[in-house]
N, C-alpha and C. Protein backbone atom coordinates (compact mmCIF):
# COMPACT_ATOMS: atom_id res chain seq x y z
N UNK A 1 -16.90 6.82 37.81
CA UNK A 1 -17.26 6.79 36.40
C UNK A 1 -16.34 5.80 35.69
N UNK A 2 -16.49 4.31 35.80
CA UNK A 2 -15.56 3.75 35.29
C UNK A 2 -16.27 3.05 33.39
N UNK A 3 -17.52 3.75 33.36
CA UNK A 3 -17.77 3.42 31.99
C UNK A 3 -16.60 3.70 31.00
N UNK A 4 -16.56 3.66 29.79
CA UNK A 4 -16.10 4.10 29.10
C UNK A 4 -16.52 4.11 27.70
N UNK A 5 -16.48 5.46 26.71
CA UNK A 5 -17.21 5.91 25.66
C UNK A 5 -16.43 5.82 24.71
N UNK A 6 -17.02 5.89 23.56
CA UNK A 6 -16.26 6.12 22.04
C UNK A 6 -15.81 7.33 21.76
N UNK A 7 -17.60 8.23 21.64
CA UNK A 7 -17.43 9.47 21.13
C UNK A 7 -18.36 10.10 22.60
N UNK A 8 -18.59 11.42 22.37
CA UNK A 8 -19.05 12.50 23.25
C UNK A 8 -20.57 11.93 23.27
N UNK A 9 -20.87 11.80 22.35
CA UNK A 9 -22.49 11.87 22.03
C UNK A 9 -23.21 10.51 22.96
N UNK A 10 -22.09 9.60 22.70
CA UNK A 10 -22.36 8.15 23.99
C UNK A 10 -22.55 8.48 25.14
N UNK A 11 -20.96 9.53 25.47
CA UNK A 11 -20.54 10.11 27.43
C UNK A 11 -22.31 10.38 27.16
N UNK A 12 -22.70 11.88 26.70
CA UNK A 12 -24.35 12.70 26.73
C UNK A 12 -25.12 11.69 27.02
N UNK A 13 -25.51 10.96 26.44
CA UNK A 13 -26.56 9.78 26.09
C UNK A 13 -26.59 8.83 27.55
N UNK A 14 -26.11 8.76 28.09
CA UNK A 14 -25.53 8.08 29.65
C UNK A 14 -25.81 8.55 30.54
N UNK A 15 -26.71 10.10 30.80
CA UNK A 15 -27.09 10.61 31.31
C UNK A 15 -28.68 10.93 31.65
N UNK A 16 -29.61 11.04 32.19
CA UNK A 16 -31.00 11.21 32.52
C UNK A 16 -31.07 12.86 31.20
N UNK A 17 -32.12 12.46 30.79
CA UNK A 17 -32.83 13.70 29.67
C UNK A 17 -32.44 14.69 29.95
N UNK A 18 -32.65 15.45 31.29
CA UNK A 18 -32.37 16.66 31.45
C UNK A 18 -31.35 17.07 31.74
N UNK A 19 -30.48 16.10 32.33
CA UNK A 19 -28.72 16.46 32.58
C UNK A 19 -28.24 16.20 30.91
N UNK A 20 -28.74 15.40 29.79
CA UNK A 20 -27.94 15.42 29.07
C UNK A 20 -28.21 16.82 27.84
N UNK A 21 -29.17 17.44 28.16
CA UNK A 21 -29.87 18.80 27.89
C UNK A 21 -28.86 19.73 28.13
N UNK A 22 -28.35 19.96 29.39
CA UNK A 22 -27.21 20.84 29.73
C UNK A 22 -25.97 20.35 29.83
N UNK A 23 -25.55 19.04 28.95
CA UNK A 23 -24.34 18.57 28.19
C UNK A 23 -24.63 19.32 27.00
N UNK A 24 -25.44 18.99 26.38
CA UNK A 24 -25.50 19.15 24.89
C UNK A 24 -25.36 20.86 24.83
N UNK A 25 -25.93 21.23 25.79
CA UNK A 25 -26.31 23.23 25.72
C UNK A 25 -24.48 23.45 26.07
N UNK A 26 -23.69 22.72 26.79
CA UNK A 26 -22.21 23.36 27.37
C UNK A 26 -21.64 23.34 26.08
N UNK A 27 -21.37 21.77 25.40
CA UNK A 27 -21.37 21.33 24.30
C UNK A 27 -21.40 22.53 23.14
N UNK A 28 -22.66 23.11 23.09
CA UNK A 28 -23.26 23.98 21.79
C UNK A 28 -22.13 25.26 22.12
N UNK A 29 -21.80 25.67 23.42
CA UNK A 29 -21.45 26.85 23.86
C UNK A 29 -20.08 26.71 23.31
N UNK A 30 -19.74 25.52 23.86
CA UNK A 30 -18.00 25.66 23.23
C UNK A 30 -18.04 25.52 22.09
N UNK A 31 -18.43 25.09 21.34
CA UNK A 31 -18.62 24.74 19.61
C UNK A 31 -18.99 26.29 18.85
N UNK A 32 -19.54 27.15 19.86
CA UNK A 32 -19.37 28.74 19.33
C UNK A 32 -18.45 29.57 19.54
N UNK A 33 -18.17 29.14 20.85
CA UNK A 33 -16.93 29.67 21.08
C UNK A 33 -15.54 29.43 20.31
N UNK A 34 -15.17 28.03 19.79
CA UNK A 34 -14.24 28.03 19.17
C UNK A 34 -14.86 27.40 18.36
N UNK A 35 -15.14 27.86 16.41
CA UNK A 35 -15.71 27.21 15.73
C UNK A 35 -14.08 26.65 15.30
N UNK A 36 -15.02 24.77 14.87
CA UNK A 36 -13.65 24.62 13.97
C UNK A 36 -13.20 23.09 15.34
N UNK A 37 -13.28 23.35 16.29
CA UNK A 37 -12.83 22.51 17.46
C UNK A 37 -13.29 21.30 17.10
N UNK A 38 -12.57 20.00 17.49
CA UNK A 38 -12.82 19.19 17.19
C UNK A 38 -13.35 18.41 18.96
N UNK A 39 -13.51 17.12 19.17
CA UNK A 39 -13.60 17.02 20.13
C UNK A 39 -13.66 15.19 19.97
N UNK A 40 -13.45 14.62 21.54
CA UNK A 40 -13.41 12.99 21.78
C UNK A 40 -13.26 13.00 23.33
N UNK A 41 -13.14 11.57 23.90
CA UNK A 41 -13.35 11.41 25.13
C UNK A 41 -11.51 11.13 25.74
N UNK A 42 -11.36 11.73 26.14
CA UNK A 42 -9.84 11.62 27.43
C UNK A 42 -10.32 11.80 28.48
N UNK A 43 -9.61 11.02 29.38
CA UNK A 43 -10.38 10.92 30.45
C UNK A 43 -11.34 10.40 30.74
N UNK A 44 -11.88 9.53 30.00
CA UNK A 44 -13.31 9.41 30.15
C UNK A 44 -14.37 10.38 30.14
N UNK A 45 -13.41 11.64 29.64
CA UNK A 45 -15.32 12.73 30.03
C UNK A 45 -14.77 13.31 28.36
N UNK A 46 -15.81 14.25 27.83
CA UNK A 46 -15.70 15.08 26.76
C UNK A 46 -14.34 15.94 26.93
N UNK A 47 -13.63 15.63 25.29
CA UNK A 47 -12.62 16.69 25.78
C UNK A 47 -12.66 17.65 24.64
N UNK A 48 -12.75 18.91 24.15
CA UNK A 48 -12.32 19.82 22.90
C UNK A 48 -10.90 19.83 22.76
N UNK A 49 -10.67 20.21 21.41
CA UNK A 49 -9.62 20.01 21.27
C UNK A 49 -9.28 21.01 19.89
N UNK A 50 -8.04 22.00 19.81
CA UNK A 50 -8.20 22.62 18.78
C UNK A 50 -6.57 23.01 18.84
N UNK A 51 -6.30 23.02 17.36
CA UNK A 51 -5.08 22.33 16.68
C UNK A 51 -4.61 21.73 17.27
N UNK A 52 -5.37 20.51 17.51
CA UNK A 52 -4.11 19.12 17.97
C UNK A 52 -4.02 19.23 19.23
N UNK A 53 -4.54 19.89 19.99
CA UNK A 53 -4.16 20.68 21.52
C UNK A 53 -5.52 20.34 22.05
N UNK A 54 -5.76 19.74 23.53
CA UNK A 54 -6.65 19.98 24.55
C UNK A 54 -6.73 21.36 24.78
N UNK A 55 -8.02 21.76 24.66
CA UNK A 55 -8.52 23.29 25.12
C UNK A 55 -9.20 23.17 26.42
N UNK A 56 -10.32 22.36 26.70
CA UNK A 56 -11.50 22.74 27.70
C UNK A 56 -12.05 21.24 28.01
N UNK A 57 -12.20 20.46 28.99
CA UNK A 57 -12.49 19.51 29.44
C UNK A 57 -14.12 19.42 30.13
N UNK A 58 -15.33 19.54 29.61
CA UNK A 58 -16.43 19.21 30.81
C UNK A 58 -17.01 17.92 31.18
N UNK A 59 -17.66 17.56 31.77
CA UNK A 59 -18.15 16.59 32.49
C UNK A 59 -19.48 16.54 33.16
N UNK A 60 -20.02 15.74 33.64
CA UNK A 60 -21.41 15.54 33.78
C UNK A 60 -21.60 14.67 35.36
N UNK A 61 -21.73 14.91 36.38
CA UNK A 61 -21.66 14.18 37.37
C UNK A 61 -23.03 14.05 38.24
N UNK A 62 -23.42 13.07 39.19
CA UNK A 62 -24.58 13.47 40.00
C UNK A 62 -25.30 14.50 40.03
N UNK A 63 -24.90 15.46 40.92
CA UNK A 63 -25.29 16.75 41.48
C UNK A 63 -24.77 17.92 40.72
N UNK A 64 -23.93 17.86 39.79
CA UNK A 64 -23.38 18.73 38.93
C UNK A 64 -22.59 18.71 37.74
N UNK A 65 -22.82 19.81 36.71
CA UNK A 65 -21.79 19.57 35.53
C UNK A 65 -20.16 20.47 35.92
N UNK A 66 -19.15 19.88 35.64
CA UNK A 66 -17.73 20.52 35.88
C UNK A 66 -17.07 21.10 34.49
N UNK A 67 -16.64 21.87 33.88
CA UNK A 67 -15.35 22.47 33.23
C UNK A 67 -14.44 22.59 33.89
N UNK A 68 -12.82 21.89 33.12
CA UNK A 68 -11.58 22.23 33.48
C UNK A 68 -10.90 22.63 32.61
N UNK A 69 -9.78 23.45 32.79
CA UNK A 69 -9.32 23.90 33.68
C UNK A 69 -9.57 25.31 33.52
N UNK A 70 -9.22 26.00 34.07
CA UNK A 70 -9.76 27.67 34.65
C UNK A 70 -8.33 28.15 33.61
N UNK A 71 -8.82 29.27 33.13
CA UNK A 71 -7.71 30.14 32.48
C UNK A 71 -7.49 31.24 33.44
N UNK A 72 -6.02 31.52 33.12
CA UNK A 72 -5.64 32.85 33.74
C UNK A 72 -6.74 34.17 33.55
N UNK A 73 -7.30 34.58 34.27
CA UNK A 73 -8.69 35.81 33.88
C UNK A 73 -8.45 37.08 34.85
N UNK A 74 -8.88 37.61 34.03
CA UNK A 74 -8.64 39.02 34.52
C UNK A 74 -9.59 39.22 35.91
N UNK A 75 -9.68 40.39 36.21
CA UNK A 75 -10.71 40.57 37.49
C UNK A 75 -11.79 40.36 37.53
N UNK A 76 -12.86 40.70 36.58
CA UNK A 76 -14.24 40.48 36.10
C UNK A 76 -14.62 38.78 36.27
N UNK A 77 -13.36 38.47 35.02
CA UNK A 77 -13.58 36.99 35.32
C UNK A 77 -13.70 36.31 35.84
N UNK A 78 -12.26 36.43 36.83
CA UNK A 78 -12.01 35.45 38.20
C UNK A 78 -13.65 35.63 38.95
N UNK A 79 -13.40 37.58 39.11
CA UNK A 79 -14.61 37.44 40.11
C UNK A 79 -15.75 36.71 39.87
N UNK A 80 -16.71 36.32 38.61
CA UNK A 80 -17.87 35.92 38.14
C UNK A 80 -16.95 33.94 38.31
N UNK A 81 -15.99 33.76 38.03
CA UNK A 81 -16.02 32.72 38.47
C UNK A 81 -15.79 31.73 40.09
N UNK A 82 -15.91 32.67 40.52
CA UNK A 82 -15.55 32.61 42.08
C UNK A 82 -16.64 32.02 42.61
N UNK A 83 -17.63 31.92 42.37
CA UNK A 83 -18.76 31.12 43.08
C UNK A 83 -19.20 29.72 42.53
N UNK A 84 -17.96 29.29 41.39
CA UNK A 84 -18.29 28.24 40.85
C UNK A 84 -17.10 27.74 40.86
N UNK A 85 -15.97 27.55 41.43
CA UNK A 85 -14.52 27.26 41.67
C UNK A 85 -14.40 26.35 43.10
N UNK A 86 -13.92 24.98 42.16
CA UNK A 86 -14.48 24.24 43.63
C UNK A 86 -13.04 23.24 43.81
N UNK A 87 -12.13 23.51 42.90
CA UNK A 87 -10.95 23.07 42.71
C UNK A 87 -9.93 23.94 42.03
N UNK A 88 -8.45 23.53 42.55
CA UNK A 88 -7.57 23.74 41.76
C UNK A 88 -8.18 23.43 39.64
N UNK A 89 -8.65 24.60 39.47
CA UNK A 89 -8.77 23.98 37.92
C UNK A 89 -9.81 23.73 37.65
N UNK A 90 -11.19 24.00 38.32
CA UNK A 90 -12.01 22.82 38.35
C UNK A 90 -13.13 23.98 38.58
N UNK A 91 -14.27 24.50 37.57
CA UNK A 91 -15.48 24.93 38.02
C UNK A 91 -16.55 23.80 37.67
N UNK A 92 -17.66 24.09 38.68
CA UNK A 92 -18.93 23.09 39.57
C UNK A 92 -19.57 24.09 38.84
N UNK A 93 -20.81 23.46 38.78
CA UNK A 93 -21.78 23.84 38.35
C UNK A 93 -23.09 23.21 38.73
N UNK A 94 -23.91 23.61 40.27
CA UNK A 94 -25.02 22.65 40.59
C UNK A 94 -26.15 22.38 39.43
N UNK A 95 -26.68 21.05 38.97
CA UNK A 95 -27.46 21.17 38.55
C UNK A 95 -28.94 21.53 39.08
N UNK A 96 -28.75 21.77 40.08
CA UNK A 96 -30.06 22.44 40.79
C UNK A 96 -30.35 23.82 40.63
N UNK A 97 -29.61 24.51 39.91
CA UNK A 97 -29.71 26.46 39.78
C UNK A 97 -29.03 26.39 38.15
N UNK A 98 -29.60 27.19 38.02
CA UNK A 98 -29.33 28.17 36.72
C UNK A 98 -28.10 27.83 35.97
N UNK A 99 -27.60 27.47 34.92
CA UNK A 99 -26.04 26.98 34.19
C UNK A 99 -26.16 28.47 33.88
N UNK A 100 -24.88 28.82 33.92
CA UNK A 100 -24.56 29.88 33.85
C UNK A 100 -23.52 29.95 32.64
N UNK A 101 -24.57 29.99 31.16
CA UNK A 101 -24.02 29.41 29.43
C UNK A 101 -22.80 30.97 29.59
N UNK A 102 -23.14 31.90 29.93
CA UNK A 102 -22.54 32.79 29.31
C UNK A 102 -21.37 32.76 29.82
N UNK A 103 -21.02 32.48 31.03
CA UNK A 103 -19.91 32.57 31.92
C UNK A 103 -18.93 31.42 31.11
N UNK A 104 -19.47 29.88 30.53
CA UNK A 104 -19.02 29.19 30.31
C UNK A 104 -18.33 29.94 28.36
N UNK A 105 -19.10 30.36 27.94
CA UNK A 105 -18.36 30.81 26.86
C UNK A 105 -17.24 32.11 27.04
N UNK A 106 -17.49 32.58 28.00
CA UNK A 106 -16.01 33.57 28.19
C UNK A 106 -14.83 32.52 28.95
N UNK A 107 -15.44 31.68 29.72
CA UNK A 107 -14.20 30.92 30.24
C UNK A 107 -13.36 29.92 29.16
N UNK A 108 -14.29 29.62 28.25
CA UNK A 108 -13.77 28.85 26.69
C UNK A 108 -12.68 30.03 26.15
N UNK A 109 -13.49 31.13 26.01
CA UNK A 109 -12.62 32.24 25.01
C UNK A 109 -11.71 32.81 25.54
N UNK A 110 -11.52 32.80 27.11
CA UNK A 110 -10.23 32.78 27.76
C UNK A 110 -9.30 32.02 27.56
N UNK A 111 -9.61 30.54 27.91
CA UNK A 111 -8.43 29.49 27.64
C UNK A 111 -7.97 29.83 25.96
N UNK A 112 -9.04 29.79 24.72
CA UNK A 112 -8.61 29.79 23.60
C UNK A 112 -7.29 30.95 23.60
N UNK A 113 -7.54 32.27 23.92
CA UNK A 113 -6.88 33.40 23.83
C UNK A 113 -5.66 33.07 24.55
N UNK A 114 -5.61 32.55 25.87
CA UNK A 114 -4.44 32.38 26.42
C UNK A 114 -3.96 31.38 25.68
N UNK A 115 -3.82 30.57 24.96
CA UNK A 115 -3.37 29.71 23.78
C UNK A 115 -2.91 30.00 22.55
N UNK A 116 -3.43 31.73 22.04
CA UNK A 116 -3.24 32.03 21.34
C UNK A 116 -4.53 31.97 19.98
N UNK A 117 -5.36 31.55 20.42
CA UNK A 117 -6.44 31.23 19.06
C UNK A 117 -7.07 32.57 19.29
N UNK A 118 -7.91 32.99 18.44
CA UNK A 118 -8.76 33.98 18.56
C UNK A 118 -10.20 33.46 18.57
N UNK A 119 -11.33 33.54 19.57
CA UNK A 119 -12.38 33.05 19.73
C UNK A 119 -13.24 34.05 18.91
N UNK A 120 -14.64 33.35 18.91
CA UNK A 120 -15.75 34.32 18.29
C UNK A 120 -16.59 34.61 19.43
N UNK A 121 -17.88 35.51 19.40
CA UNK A 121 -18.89 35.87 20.09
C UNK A 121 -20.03 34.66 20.18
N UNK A 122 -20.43 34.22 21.27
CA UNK A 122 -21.18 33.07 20.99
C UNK A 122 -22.54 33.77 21.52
């Protein structure tokens, strides 16, 4: 991925219709999860960002969309994220099966909480 973007909405737009469908839907999820977040490109991929602080990193690749990094989670969590953990830090997400929105807004409202913010219900 050696393009490089301005804003988020460019990274989305760079993508085939339907992958940029489930940018924009990850996108919507974190934007409920932490209202108020601001966001721009580091890294070259979408980054959120709330007070001044990197929160949640996703990305858009071939065969799948990624969120980084994994928050410390309790048992429930880990366990529901265990089939999507494909790195140190790093959940996969095939675009061939089901995005799994809900999982992605507790893993947002994890990192927020372990940071100290208080998230909302998305």
């Amino acid at each position: 991925m050696a393009e490089k973007f301005s804003n988020v909405d460019d990274y989305i737009a760079s993508f085939p219709e339907d992958v940029q469908d489930i940018l924009q839907e990850v996108r919507r999820i974190i934007h409920n999860a932490i209202p108020g977040a601001g966001e721009q490109i580091s890294y070259a991929i979408p980054a959120i960002m709330f007070e001044g602080h990197y929160l949640v990193y996703f990305a858009g690749w071939k065969h799948h969309v990624s969120l980084y990094p994994l928050p410390e989670a309790d048992a429930a969590l880990k366990h529901d994220m265990e089939p999507y953990v494909a790195a140190k830090g790093t959940l996969k997400f095939p675009l061939g099966k089901p995005i799994p929105y809900e999982l992605i807004a507790r893993v947002v409202k994890a990192l927020a909480r372990q940071r100290g913010h208080d998230a909302t219900d998305a």
